[in-house]
PDB file of N, CA and C in Angstrom:
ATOM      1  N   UNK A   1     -17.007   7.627 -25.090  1.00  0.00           N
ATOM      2  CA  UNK A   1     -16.748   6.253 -24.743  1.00  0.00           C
ATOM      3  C   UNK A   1     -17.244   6.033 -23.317  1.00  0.00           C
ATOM      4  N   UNK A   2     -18.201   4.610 -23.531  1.00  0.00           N
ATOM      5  CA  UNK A   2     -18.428   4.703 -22.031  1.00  0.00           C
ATOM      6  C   UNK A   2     -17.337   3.770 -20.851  1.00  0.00           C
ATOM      7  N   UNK A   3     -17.809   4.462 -19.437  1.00  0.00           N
ATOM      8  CA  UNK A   3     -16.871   3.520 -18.566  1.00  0.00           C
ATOM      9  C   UNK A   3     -16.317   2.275 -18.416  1.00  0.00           C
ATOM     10  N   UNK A   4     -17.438   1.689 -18.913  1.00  0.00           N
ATOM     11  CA  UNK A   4     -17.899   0.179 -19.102  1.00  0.00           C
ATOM     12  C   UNK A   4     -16.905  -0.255 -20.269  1.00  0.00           C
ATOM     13  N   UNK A   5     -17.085   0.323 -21.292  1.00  0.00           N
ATOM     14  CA  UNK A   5     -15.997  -0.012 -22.523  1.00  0.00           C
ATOM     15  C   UNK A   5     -14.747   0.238 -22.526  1.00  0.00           C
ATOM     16  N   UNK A   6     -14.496   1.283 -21.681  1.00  0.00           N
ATOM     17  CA  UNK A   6     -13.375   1.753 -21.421  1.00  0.00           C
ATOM     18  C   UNK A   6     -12.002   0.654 -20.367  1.00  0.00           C
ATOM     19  N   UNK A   7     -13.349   0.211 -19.337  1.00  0.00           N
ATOM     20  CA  UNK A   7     -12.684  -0.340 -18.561  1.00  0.00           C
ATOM     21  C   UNK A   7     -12.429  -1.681 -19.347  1.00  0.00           C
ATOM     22  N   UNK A   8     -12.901  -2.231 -20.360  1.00  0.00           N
ATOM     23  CA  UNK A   8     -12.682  -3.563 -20.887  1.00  0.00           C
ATOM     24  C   UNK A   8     -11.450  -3.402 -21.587  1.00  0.00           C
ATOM     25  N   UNK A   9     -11.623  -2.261 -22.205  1.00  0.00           N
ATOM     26  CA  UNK A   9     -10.028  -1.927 -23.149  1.00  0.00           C
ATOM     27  C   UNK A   9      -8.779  -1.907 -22.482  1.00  0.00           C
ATOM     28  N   UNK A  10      -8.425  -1.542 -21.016  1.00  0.00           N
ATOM     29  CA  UNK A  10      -7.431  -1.515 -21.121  1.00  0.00           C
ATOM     30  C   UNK A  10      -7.370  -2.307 -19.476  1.00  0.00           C
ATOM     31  N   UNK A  11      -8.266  -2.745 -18.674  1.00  0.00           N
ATOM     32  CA  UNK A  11      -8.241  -3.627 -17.594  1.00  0.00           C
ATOM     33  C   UNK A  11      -9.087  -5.070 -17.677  1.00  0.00           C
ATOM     34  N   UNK A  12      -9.377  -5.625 -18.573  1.00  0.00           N
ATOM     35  CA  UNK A  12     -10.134  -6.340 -18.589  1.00  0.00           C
ATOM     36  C   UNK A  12      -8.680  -7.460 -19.245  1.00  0.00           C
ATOM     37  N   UNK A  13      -8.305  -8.445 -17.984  1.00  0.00           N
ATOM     38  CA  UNK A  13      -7.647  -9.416 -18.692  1.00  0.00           C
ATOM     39  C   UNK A  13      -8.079 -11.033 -19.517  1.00  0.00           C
ATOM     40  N   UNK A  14      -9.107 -10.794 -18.985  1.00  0.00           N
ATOM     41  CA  UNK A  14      -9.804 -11.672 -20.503  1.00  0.00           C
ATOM     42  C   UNK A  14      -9.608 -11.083 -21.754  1.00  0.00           C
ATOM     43  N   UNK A  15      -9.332 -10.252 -22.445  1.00  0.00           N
ATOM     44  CA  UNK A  15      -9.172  -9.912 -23.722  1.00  0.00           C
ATOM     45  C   UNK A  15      -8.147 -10.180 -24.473  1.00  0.00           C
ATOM     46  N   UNK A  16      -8.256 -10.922 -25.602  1.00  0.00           N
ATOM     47  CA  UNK A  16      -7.385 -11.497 -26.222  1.00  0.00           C
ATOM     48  C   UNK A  16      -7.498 -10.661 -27.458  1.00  0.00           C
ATOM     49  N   UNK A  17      -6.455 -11.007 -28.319  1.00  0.00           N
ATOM     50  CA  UNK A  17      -6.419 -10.455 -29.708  1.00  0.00           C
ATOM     51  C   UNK A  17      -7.921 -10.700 -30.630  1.00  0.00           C
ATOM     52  N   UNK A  18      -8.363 -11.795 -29.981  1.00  0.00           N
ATOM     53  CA  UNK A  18      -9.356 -12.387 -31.089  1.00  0.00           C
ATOM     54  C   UNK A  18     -10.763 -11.402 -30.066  1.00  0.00           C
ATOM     55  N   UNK A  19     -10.487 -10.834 -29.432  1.00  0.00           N
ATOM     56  CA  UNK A  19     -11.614  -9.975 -28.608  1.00  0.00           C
ATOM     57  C   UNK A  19     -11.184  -8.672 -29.461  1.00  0.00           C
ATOM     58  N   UNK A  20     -10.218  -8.223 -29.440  1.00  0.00           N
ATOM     59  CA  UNK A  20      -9.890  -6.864 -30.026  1.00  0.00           C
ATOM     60  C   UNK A  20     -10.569  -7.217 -31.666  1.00  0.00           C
ATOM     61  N   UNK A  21     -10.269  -7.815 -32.263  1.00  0.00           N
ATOM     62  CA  UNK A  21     -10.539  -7.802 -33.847  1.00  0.00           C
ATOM     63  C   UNK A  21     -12.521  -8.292 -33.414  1.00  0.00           C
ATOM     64  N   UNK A  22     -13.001  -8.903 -32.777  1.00  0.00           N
ATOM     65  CA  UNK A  22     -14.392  -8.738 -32.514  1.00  0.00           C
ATOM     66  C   UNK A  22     -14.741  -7.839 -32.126  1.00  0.00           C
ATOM     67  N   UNK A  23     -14.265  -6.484 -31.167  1.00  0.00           N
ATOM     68  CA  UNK A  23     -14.755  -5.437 -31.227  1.00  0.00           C
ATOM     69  C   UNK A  23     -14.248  -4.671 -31.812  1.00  0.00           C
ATOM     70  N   UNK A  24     -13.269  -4.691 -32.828  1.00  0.00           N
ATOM     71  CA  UNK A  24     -13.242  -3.869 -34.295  1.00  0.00           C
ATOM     72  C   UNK A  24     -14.925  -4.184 -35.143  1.00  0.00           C
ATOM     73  N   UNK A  25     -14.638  -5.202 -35.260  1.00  0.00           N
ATOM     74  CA  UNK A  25     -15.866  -5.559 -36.153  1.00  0.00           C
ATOM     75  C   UNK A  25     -17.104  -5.194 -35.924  1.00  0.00           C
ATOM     76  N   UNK A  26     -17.659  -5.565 -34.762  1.00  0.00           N
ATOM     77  CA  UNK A  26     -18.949  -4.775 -34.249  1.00  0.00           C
ATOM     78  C   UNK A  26     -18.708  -3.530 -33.948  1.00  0.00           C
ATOM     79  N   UNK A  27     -17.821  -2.769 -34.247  1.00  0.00           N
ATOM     80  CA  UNK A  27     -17.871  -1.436 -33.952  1.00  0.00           C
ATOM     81  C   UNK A  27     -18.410  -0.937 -35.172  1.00  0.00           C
ATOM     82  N   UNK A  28     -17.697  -1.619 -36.362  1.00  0.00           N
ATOM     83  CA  UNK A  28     -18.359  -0.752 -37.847  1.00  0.00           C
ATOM     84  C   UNK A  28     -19.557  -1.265 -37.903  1.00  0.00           C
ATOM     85  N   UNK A  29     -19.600  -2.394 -37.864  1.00  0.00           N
ATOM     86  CA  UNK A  29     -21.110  -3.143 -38.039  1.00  0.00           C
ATOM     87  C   UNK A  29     -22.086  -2.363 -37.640  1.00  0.00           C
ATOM     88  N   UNK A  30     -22.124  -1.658 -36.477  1.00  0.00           N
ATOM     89  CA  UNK A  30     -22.949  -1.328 -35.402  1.00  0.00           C
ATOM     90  C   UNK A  30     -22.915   0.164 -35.478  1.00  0.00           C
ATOM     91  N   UNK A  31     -21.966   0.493 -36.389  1.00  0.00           N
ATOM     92  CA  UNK A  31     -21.953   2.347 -36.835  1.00  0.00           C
ATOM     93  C   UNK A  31     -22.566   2.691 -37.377  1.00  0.00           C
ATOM     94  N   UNK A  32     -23.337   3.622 -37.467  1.00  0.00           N
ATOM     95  CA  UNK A  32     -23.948   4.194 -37.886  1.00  0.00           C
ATOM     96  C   UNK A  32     -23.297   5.015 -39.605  1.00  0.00           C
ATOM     97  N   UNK A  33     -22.375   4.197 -40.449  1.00  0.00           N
ATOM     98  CA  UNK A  33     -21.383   4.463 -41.195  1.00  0.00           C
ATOM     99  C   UNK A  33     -23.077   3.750 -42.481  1.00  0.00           C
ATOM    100  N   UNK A  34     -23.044   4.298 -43.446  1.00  0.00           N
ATOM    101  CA  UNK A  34     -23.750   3.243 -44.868  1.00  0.00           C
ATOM    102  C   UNK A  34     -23.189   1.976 -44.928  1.00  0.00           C
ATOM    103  N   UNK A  35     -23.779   1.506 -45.388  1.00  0.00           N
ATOM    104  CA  UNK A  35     -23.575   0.276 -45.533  1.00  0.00           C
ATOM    105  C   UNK A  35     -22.381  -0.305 -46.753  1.00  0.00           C
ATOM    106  N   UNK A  36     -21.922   1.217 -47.470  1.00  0.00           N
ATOM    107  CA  UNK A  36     -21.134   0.773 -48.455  1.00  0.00           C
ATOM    108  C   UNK A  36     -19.604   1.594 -47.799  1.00  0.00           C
ATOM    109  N   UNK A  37     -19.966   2.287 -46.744  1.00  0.00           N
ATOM    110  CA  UNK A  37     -18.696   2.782 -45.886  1.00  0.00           C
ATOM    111  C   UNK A  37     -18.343   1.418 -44.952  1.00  0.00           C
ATOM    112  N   UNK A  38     -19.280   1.110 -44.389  1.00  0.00           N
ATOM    113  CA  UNK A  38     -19.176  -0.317 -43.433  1.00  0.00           C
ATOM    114  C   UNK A  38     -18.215  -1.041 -44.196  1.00  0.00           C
ATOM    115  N   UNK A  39     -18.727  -1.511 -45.614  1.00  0.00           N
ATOM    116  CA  UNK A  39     -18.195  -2.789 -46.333  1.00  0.00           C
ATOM    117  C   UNK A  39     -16.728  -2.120 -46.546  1.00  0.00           C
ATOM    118  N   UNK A  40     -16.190  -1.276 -46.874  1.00  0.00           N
ATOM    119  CA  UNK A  40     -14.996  -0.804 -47.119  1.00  0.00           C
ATOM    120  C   UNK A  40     -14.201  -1.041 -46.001  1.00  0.00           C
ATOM    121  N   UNK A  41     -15.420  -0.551 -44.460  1.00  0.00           N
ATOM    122  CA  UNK A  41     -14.339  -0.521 -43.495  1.00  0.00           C
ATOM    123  C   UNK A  41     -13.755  -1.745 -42.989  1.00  0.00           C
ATOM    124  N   UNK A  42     -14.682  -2.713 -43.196  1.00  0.00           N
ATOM    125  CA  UNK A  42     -14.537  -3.732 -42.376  1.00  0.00           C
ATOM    126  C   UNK A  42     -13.493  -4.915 -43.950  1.00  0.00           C
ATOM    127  N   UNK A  43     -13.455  -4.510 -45.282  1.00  0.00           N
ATOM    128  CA  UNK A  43     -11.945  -4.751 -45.685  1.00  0.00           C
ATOM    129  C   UNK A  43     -10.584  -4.421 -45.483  1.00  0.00           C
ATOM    130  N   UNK A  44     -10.838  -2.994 -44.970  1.00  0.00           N
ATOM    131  CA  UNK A  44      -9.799  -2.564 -44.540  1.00  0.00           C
ATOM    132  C   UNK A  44      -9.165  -3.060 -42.972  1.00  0.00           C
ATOM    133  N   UNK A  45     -10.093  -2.972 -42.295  1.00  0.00           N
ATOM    134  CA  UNK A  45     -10.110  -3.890 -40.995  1.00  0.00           C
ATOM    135  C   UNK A  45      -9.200  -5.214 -41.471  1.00  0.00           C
ATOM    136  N   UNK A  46     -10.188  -5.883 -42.008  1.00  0.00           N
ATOM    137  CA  UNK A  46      -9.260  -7.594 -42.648  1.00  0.00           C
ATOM    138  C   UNK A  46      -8.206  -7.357 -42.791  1.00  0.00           C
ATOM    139  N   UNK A  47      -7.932  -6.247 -44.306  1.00  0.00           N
ATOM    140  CA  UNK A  47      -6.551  -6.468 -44.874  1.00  0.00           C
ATOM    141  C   UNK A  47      -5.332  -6.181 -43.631  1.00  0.00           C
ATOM    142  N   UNK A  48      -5.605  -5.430 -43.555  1.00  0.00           N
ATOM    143  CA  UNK A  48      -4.616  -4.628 -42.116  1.00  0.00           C
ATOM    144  C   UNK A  48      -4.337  -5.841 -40.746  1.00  0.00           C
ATOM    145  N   UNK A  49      -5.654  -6.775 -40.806  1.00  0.00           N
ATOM    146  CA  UNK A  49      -5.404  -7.712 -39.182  1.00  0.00           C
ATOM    147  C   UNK A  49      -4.684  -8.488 -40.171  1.00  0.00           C
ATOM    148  N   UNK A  50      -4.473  -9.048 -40.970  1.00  0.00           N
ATOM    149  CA  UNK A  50      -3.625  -9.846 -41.935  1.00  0.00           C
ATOM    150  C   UNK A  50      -2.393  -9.729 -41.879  1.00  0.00           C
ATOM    151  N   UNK A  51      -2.282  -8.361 -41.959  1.00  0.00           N
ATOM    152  CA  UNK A  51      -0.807  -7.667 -42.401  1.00  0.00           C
ATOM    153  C   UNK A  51      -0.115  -7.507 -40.817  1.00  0.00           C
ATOM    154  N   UNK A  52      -1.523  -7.641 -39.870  1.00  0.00           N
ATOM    155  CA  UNK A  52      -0.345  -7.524 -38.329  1.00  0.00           C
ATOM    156  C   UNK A  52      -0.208  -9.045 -37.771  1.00  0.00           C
ATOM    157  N   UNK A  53      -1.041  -9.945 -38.198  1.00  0.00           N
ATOM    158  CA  UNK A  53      -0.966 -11.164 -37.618  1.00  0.00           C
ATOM    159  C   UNK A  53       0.454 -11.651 -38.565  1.00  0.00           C
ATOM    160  N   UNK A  54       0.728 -11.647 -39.445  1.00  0.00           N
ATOM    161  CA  UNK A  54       1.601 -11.725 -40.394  1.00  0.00           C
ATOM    162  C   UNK A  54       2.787 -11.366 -39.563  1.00  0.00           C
ATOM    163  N   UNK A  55       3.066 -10.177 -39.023  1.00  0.00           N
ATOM    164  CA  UNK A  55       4.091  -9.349 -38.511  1.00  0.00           C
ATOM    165  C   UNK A  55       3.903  -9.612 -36.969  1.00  0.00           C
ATOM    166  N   UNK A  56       3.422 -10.728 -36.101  1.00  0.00           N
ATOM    167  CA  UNK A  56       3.384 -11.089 -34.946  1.00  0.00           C
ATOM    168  C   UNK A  56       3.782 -11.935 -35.104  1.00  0.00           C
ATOM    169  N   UNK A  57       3.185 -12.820 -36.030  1.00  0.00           N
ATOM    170  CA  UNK A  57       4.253 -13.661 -36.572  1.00  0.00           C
ATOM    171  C   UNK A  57       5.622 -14.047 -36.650  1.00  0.00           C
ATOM    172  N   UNK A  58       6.066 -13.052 -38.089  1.00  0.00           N
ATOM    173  CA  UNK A  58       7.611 -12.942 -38.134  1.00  0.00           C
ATOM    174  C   UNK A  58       8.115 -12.663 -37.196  1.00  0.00           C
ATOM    175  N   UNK A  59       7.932 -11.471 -35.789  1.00  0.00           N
ATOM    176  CA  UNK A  59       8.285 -11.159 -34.977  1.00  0.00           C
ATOM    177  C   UNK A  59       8.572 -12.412 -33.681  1.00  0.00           C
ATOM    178  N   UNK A  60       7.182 -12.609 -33.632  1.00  0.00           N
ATOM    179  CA  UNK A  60       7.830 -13.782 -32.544  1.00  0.00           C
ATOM    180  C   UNK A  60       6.985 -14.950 -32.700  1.00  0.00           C
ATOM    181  N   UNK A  61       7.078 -15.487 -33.745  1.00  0.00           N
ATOM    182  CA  UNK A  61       7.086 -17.089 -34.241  1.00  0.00           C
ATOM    183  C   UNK A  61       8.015 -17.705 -33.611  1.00  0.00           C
ATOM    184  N   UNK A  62       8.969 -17.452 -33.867  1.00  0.00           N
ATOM    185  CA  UNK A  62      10.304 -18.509 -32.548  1.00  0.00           C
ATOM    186  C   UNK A  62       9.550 -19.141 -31.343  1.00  0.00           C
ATOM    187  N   UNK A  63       9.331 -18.540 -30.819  1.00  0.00           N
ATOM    188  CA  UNK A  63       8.711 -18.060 -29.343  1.00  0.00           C
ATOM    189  C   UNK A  63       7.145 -19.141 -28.980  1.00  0.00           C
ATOM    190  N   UNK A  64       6.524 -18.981 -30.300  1.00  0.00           N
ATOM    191  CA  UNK A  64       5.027 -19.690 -30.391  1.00  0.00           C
ATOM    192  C   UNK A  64       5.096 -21.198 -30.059  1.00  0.00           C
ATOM    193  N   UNK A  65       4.779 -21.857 -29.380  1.00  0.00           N
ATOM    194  CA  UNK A  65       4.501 -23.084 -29.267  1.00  0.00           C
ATOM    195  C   UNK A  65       3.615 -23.873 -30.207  1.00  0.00           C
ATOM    196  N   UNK A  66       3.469 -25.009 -30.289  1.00  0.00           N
ATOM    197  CA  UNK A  66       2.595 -25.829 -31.657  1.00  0.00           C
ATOM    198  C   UNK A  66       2.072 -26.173 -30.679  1.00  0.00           C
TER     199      UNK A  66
END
């Protein structure tokens, strides 16, 4: 991992959730994985951001403003 990426992951306060699930995505995209490992990964990716946005949700929906 380089410095550069490194430092975005865990000091970079521009990063929002919707930055994390974009560099999920271009990470498989951009892997060197087949193209039929990619497609798996990046469902599994989905199903799973589903299942946590879901559970950020329930968790602290109260809390969320409209």
């Amino acid at each position: 991992m380089s410095h550069e990426f490194y430092q975005v992951m865990v000091g970079d306060t521009r990063m929002t959730l919707h930055g994390w699930r974009q560099l999920a995505e271009w990470s498989i995209e951009h892997s060197r994985l087949s193209d039929d490992d990619k497609k798996k990964g990046l469902e599994v990716l989905r199903e799973d951001w589903e299942n946590f946005s879901r559970w950020i949700i329930k968790e602290f929906g109260d809390g969320l403003k409209e």
